[in-house]
PDB file of N, CA and C in Angstrom:
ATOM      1  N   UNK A   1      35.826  55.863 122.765  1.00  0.00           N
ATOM      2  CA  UNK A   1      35.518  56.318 121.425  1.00  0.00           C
ATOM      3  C   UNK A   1      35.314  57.833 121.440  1.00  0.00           C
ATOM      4  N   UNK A   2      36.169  58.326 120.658  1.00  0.00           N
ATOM      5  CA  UNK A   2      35.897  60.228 120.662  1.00  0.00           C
ATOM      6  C   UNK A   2      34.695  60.522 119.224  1.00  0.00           C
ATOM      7  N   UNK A   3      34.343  61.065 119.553  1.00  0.00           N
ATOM      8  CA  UNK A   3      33.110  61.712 118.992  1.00  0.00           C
ATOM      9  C   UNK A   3      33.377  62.470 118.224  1.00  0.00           C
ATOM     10  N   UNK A   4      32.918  63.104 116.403  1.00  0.00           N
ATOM     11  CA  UNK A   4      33.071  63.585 115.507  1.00  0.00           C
ATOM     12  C   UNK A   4      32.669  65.047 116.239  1.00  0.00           C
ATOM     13  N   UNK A   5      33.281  66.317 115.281  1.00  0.00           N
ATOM     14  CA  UNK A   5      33.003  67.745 115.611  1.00  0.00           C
ATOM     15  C   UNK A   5      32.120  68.005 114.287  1.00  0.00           C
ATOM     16  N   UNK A   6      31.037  68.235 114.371  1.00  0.00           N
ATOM     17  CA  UNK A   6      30.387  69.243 112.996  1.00  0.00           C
ATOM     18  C   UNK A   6      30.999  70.461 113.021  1.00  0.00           C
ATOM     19  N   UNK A   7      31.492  71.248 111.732  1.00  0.00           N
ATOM     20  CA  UNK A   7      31.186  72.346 111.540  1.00  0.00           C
ATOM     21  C   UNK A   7      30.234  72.808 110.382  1.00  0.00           C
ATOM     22  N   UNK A   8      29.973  73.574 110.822  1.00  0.00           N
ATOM     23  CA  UNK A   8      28.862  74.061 109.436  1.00  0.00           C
ATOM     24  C   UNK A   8      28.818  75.534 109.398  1.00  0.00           C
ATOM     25  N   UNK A   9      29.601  76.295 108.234  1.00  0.00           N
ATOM     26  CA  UNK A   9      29.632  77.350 107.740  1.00  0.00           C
ATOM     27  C   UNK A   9      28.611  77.963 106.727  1.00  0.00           C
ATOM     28  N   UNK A  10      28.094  79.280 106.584  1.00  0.00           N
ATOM     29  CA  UNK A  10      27.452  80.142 105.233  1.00  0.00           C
ATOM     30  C   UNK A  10      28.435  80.645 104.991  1.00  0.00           C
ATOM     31  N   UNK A  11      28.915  80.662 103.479  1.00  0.00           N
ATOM     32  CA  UNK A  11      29.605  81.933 103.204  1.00  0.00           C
ATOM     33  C   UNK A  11      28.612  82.587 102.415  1.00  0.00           C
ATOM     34  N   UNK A  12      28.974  83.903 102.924  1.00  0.00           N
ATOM     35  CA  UNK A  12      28.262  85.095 101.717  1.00  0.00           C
ATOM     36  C   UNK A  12      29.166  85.351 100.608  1.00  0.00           C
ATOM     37  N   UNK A  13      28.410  85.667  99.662  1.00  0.00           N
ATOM     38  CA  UNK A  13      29.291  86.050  98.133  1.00  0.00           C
ATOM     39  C   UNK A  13      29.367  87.361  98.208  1.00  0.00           C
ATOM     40  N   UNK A  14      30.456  88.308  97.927  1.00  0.00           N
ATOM     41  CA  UNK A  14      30.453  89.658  97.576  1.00  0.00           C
ATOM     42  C   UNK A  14      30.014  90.517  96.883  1.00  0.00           C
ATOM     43  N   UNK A  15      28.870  89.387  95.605  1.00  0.00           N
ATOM     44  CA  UNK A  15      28.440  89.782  94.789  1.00  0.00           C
ATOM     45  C   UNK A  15      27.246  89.856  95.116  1.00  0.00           C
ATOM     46  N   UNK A  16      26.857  89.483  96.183  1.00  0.00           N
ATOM     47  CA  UNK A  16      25.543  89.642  97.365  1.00  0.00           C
ATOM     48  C   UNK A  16      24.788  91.099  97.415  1.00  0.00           C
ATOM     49  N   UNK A  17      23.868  91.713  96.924  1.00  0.00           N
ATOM     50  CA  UNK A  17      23.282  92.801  97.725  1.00  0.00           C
ATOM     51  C   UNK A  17      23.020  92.783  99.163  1.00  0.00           C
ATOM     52  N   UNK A  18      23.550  93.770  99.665  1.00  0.00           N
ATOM     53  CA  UNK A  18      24.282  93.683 100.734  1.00  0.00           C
ATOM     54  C   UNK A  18      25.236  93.442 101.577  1.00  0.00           C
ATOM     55  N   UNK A  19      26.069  92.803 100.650  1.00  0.00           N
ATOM     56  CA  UNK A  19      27.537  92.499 101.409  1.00  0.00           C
ATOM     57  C   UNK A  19      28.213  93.620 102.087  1.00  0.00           C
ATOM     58  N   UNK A  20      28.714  93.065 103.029  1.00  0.00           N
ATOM     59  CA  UNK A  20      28.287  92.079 103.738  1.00  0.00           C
ATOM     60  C   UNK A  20      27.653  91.705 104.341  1.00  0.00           C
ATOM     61  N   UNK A  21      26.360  91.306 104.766  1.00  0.00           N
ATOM     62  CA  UNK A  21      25.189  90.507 105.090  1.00  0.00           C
ATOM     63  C   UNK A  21      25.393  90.345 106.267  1.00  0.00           C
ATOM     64  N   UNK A  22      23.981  91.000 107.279  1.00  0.00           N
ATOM     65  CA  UNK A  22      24.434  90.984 109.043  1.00  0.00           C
ATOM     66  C   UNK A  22      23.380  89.721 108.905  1.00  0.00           C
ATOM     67  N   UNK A  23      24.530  88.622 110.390  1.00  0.00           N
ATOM     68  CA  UNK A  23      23.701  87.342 110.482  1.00  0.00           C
ATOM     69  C   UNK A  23      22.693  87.485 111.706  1.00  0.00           C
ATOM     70  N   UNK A  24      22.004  86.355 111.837  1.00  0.00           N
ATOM     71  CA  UNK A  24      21.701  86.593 113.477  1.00  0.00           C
ATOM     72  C   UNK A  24      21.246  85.326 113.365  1.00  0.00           C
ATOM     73  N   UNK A  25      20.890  85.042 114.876  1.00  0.00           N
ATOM     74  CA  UNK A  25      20.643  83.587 115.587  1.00  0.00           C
ATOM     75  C   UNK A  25      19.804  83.895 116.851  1.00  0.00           C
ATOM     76  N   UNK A  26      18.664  83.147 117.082  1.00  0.00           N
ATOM     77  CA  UNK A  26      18.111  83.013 117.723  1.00  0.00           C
ATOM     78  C   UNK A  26      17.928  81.884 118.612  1.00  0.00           C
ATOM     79  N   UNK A  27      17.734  81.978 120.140  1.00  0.00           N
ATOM     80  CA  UNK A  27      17.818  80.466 121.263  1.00  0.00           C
ATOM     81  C   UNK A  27      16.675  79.578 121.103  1.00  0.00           C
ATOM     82  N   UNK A  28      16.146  79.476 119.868  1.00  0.00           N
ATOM     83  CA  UNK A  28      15.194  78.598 119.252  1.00  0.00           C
ATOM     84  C   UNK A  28      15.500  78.123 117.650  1.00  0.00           C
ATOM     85  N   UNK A  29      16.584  78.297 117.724  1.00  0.00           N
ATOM     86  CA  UNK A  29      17.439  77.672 116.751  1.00  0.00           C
ATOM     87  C   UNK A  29      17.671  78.418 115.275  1.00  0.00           C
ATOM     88  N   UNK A  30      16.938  79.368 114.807  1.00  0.00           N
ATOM     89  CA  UNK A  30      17.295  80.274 113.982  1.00  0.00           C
ATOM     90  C   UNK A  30      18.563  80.752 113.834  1.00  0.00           C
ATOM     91  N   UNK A  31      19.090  80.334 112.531  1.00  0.00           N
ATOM     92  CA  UNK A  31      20.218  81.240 111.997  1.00  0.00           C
ATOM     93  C   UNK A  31      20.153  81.455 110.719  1.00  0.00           C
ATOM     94  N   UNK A  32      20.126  83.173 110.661  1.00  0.00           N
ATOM     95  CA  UNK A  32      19.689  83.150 109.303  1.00  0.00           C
ATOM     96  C   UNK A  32      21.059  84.591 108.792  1.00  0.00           C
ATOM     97  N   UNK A  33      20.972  84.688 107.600  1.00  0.00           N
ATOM     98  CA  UNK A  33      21.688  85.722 106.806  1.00  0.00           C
ATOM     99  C   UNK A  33      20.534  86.863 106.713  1.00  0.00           C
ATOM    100  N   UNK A  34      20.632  88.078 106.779  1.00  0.00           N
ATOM    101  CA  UNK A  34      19.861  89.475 106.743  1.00  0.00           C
ATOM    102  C   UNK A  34      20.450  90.251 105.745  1.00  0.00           C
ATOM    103  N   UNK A  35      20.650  90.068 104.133  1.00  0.00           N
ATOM    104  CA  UNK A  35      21.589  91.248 103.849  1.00  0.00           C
ATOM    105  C   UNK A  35      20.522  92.253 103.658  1.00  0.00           C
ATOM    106  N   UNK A  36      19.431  92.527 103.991  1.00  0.00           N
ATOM    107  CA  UNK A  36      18.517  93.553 104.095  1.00  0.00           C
ATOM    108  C   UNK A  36      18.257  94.439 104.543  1.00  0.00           C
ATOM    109  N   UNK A  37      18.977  94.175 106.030  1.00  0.00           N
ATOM    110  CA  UNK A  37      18.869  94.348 107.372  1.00  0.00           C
ATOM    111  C   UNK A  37      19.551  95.824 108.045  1.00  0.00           C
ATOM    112  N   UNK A  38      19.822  96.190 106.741  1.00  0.00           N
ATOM    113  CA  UNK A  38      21.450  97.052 107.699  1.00  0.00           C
ATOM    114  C   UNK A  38      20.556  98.399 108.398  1.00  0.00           C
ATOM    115  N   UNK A  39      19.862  98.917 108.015  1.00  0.00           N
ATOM    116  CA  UNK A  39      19.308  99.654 108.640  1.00  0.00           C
ATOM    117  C   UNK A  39      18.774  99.424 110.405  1.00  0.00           C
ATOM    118  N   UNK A  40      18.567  97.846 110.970  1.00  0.00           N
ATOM    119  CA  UNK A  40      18.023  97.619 112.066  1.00  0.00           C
ATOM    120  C   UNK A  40      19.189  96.935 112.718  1.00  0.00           C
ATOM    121  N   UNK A  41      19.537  96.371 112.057  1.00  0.00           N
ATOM    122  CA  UNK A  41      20.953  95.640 112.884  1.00  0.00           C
ATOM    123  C   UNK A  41      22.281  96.583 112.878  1.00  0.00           C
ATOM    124  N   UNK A  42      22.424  98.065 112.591  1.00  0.00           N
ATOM    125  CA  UNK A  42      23.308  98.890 112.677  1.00  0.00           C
ATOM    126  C   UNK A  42      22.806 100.203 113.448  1.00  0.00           C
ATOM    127  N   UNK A  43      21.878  99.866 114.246  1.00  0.00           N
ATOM    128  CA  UNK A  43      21.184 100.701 114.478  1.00  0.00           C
ATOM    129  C   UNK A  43      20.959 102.166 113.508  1.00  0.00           C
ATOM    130  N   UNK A  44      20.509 101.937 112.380  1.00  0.00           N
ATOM    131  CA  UNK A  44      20.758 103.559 111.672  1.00  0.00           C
ATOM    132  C   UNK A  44      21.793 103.795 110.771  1.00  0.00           C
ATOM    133  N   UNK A  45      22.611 103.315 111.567  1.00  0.00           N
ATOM    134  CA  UNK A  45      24.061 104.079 110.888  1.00  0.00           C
ATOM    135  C   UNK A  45      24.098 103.775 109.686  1.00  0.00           C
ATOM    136  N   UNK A  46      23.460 102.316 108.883  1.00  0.00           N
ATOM    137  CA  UNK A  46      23.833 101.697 107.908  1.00  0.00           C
ATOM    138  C   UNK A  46      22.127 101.592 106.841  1.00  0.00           C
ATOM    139  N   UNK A  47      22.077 101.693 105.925  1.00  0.00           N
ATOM    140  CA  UNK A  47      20.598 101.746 105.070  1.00  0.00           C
ATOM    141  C   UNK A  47      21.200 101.383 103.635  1.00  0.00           C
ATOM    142  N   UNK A  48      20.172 100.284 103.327  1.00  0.00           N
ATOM    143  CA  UNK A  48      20.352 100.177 101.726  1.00  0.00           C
ATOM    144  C   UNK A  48      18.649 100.091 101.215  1.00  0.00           C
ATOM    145  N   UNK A  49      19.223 100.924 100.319  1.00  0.00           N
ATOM    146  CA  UNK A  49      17.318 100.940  99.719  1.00  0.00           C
ATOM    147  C   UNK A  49      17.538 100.203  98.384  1.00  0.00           C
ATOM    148  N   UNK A  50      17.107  98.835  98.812  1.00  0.00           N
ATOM    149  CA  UNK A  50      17.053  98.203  97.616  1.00  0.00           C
ATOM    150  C   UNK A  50      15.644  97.731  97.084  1.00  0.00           C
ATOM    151  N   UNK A  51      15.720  97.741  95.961  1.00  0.00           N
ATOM    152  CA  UNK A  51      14.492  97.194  94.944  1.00  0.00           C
ATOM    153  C   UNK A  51      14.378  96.921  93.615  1.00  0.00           C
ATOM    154  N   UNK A  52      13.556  96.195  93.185  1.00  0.00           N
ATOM    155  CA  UNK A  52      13.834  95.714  91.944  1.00  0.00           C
ATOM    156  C   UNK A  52      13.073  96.253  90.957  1.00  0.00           C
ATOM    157  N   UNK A  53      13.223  96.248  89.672  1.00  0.00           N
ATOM    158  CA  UNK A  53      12.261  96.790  88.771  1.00  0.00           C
ATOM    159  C   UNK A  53      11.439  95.516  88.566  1.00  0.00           C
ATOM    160  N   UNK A  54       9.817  95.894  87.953  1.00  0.00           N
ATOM    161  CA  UNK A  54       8.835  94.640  87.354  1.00  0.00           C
ATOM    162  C   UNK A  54      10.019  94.361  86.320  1.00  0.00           C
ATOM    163  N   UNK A  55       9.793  92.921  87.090  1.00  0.00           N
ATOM    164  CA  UNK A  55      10.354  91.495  85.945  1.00  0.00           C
ATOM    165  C   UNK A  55      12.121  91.409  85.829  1.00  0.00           C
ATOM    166  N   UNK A  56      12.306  92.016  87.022  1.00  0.00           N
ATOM    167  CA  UNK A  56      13.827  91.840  87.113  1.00  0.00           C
ATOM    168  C   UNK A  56      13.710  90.834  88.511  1.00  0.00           C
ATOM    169  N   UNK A  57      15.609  90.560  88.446  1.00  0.00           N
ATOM    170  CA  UNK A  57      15.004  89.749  89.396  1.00  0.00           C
ATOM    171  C   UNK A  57      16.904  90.112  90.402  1.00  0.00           C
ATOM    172  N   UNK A  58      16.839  89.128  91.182  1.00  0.00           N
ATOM    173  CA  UNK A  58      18.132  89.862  92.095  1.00  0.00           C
ATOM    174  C   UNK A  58      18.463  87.894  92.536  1.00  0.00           C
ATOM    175  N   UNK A  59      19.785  87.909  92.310  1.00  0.00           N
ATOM    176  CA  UNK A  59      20.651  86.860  92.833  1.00  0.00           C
ATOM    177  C   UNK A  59      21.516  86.714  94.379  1.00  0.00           C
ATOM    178  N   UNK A  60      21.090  86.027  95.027  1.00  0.00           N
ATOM    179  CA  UNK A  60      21.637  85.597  96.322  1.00  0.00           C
ATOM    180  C   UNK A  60      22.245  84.502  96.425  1.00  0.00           C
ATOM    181  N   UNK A  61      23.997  84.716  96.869  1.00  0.00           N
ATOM    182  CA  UNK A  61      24.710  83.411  96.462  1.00  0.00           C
ATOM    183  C   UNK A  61      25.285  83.033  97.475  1.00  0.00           C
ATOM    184  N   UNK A  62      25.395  81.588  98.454  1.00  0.00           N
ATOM    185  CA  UNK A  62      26.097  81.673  99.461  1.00  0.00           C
ATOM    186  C   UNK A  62      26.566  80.311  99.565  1.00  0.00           C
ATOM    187  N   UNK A  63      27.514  79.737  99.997  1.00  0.00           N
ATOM    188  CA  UNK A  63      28.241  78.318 100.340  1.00  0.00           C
ATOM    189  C   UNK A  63      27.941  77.886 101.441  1.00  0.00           C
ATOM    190  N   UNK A  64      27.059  76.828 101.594  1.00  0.00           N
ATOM    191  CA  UNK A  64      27.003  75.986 102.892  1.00  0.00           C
ATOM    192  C   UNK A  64      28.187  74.773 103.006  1.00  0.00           C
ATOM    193  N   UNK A  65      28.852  75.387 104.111  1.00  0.00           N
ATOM    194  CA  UNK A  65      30.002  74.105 104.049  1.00  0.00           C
ATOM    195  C   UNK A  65      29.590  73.167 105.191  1.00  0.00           C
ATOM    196  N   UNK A  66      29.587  71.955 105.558  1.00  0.00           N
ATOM    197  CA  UNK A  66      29.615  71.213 106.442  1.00  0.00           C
ATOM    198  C   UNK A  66      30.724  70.067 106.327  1.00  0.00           C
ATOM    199  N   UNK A  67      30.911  70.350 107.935  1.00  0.00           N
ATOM    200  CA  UNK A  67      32.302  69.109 107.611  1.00  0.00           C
ATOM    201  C   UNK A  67      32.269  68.291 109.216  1.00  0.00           C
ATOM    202  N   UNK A  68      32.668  66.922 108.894  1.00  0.00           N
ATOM    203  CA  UNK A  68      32.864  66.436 109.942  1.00  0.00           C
ATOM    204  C   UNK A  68      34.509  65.565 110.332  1.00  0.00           C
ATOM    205  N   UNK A  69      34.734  65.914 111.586  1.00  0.00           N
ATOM    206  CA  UNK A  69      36.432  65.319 112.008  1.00  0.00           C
ATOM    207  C   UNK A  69      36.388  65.421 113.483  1.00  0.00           C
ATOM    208  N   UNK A  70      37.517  65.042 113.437  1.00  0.00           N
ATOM    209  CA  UNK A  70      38.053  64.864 114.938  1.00  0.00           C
ATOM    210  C   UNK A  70      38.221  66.637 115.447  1.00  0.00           C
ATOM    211  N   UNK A  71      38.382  67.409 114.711  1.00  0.00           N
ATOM    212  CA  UNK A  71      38.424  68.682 115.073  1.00  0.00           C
ATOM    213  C   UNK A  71      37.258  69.822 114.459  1.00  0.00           C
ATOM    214  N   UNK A  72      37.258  70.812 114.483  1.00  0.00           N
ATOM    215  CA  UNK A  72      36.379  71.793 113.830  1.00  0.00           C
ATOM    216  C   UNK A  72      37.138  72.357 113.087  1.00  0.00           C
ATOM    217  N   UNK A  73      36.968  72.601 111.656  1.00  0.00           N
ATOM    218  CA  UNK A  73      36.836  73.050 110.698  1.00  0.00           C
ATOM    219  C   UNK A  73      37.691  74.448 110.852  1.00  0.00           C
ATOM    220  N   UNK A  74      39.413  74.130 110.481  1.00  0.00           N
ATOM    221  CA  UNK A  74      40.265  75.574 110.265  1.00  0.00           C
ATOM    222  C   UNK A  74      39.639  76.429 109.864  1.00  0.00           C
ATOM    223  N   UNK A  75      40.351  78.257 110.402  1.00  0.00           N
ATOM    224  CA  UNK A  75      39.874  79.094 109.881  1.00  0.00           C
ATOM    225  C   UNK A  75      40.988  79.653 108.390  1.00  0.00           C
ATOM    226  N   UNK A  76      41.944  78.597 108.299  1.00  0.00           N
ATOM    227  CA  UNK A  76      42.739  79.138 107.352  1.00  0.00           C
ATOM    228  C   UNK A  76      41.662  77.945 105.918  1.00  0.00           C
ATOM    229  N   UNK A  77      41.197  77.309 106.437  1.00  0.00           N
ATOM    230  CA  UNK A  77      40.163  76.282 105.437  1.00  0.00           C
ATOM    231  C   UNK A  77      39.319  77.054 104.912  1.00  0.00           C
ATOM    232  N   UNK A  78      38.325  77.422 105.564  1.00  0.00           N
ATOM    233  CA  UNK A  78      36.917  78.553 105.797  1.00  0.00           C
ATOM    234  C   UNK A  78      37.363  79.516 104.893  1.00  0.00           C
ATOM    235  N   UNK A  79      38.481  80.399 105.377  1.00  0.00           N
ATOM    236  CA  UNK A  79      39.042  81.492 104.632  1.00  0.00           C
ATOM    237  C   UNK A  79      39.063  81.152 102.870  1.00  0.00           C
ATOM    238  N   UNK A  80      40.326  79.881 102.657  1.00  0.00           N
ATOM    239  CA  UNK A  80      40.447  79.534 101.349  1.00  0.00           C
ATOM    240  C   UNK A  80      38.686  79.286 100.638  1.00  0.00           C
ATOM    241  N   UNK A  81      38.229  78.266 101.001  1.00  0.00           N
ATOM    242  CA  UNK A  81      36.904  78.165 100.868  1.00  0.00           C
ATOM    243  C   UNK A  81      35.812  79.405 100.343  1.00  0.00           C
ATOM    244  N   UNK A  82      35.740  80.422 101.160  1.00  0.00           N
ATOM    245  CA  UNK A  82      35.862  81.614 100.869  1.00  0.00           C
ATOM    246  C   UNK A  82      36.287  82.533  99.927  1.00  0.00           C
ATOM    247  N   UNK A  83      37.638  82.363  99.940  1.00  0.00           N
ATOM    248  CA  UNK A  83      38.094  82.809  98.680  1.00  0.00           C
ATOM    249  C   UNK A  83      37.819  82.556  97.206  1.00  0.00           C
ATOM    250  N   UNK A  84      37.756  81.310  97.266  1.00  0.00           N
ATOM    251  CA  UNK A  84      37.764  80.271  95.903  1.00  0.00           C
ATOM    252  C   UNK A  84      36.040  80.626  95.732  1.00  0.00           C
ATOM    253  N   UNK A  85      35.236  80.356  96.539  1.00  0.00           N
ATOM    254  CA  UNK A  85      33.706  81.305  96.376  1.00  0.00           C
ATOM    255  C   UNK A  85      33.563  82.539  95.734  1.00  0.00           C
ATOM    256  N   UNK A  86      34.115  83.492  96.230  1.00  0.00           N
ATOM    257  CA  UNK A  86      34.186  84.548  95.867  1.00  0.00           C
ATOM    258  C   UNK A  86      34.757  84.981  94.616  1.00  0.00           C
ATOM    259  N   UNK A  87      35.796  84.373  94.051  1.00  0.00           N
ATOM    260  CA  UNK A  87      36.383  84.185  93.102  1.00  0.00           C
ATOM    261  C   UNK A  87      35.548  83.320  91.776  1.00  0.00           C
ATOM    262  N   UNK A  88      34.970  82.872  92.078  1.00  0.00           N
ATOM    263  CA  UNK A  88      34.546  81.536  91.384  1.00  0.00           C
ATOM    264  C   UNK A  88      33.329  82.029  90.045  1.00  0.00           C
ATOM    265  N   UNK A  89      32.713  83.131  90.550  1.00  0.00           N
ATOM    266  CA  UNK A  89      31.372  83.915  90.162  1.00  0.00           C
ATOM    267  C   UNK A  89      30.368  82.994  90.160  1.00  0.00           C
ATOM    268  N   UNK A  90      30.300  81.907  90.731  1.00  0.00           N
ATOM    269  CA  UNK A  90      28.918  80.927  91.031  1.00  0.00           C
ATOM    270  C   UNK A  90      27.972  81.705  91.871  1.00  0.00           C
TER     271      UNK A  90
END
């Protein structure tokens, strides 16, 4: 009996503050999206000074895909997936 492959994707939206959004993962199981981050995960090179005014508010949009098969999850899939996200304005 062969055994199913998970994949499990985030997509980020472009309409994201911060796009594109540095990820990271940690060997205690953390994986998270940072679009905050660019200043520490670019060492420098990269800074966004973001903030909001009282009583505004800021939207973060991203696609969790999970899929299960005999294989892992194309990158020409992911891509379309992606696209159609991005496109979509959800």
């Amino acid at each position: 009996m062969q055994s199913d492959t998970i994949s499990i994707a985030i997509i980020d939206h472009p309409q994201n503050p911060g796009y594109p959004t540095y990820w990271h993962a940690r060997g205690y199981g953390l994986f998270a999206a940072n679009p905050l981050g660019q200043k520490i995960f670019s060492n420098g090179r990269e800074a966004l000074n973001f903030s909001l005014k009282k009583g505004a508010v800021a939207i973060f949009r991203y696609r969790i895909v999970i899929s299960r098969g005999k294989k892992r999850l194309a990158n020409s899939i992911l891509n379309q997936l992606a696209s159609s996200f991005s496109n979509s304005g959800e």
